[in-house]
C-alpha atoms as a PDB file:
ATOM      1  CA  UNK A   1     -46.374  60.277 -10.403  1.00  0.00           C
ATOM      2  CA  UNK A   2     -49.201  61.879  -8.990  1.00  0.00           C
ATOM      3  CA  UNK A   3     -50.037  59.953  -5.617  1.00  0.00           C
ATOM      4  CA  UNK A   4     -47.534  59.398  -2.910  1.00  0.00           C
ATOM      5  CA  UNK A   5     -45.907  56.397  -2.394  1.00  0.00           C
ATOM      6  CA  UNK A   6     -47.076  53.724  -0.538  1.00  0.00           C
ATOM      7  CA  UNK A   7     -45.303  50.972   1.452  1.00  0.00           C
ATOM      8  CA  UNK A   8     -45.638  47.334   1.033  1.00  0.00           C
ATOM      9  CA  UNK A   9     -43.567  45.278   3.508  1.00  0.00           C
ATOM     10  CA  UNK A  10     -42.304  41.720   4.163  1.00  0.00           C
ATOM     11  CA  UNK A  11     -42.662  38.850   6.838  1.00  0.00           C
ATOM     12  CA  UNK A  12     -39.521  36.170   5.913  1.00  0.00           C
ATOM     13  CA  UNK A  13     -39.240  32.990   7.946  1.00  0.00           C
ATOM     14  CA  UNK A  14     -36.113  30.634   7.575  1.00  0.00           C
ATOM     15  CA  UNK A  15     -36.557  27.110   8.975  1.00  0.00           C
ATOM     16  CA  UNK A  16     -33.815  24.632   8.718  1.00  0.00           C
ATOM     17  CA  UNK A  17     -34.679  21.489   9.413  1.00  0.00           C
ATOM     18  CA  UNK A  18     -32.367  18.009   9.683  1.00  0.00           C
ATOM     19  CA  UNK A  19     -33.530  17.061   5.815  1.00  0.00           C
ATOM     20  CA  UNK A  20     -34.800  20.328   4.439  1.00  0.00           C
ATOM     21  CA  UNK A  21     -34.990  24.150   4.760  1.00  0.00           C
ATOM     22  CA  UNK A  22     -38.416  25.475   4.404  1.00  0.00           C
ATOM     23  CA  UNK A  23     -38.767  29.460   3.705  1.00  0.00           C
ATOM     24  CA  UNK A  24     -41.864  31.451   3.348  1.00  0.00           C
ATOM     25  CA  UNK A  25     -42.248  34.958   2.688  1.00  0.00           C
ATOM     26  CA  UNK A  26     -45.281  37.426   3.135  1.00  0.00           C
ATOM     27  CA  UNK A  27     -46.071  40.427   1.511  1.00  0.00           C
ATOM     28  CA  UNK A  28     -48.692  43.179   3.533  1.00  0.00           C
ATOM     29  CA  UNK A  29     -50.097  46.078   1.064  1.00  0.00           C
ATOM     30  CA  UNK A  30     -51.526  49.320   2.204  1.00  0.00           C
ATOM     31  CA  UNK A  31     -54.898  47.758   1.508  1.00  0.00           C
ATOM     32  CA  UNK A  32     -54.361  44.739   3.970  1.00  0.00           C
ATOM     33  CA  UNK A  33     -54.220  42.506   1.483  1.00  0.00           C
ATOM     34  CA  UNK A  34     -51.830  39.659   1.931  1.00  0.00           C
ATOM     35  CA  UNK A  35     -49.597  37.370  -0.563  1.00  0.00           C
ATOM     36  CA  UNK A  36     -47.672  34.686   0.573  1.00  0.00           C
ATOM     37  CA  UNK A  37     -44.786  32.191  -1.329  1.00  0.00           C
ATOM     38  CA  UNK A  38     -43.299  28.887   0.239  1.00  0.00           C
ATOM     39  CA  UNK A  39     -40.243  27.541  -1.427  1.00  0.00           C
ATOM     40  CA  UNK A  40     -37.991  24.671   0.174  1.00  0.00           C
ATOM     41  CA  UNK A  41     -34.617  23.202  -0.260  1.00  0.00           C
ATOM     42  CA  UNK A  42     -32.701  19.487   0.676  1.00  0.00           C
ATOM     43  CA  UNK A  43     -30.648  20.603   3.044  1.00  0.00           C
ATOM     44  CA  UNK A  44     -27.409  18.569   1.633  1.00  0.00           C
ATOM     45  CA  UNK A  45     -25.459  22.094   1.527  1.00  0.00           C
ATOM     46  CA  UNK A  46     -24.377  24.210   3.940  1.00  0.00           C
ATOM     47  CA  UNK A  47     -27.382  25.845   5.630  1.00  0.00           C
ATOM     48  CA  UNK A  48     -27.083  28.757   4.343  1.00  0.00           C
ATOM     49  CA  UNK A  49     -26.963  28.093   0.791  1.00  0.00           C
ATOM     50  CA  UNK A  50     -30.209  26.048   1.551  1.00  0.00           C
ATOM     51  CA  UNK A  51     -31.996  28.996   2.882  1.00  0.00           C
ATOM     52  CA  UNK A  52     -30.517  31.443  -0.038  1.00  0.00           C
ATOM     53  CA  UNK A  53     -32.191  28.556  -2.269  1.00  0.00           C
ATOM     54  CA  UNK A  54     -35.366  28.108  -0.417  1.00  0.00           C
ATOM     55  CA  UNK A  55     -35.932  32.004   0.218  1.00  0.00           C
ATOM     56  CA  UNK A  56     -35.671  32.458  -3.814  1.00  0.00           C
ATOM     57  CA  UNK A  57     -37.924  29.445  -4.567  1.00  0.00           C
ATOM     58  CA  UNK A  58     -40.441  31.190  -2.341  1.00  0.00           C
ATOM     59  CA  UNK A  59     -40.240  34.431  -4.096  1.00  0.00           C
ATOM     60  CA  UNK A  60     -40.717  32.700  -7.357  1.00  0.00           C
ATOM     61  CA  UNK A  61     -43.542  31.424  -5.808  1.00  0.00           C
ATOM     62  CA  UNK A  62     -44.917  34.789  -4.059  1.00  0.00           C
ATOM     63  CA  UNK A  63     -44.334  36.592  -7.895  1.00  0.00           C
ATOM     64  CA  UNK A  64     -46.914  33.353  -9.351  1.00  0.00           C
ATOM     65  CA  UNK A  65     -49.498  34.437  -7.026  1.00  0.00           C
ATOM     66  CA  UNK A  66     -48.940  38.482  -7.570  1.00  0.00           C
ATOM     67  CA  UNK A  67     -49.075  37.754 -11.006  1.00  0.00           C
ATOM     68  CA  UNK A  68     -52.363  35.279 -11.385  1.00  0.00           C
ATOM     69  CA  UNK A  69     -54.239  38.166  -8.782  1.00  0.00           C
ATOM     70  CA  UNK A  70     -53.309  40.711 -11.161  1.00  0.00           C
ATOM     71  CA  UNK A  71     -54.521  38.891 -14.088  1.00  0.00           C
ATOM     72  CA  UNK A  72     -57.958  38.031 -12.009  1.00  0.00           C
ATOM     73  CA  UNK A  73     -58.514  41.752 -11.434  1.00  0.00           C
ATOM     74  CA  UNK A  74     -57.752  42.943 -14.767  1.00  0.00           C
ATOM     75  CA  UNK A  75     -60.232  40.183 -16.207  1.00  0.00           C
ATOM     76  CA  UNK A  76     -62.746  41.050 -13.726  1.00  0.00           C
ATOM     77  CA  UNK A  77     -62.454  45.334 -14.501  1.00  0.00           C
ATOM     78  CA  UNK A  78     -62.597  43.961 -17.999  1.00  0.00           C
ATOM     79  CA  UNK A  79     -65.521  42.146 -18.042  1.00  0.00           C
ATOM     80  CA  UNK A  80     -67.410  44.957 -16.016  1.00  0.00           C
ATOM     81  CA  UNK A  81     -66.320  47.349 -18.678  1.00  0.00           C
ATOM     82  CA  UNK A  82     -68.016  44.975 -21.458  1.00  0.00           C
ATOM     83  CA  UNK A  83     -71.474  44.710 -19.135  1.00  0.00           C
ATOM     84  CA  UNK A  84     -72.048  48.576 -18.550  1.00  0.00           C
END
């Protein structure tokens, strides 16, 4: 690996509500771009199951949208490479 690492972080929010828990997650780059997954639960169990189950439904989410932007770039570098 030839450049130094770079840090990505993470904004989580947990909100438990009287029917549901509601979770969202945001990831930052270096470039100040920003990704973001929602993901939400029935809040029959205990709260904190709820939130373990709407936190992972929101990274399932989040890893959707990573993975469609990465597909748009790659299409896009592709179809400049085709043009030149």
């Amino acid at each position: 690996m030839d450049q130094p690492a770079k840090t990505w972080s993470f904004d989580v929010a947990v909100e438990h509500g009287p029917n549901r828990t509601r979770a969202q997650i945001v990831l930052h780059t270096p470039e100040g771009h920003e990704f973001s997954g929602v993901g939400l639960a029935h809040r029959a169990a205990h709260a904190r199951i709820a939130g373990y189950l709407a936190l992972g439904r929101a990274m399932s989410d989040l890893t959707e949208e990573l993975v469609e932007a990465a597909t748009t770039e790659l299409e896009d570098e592709a179809g400049r490479a085709w043009s030149t």
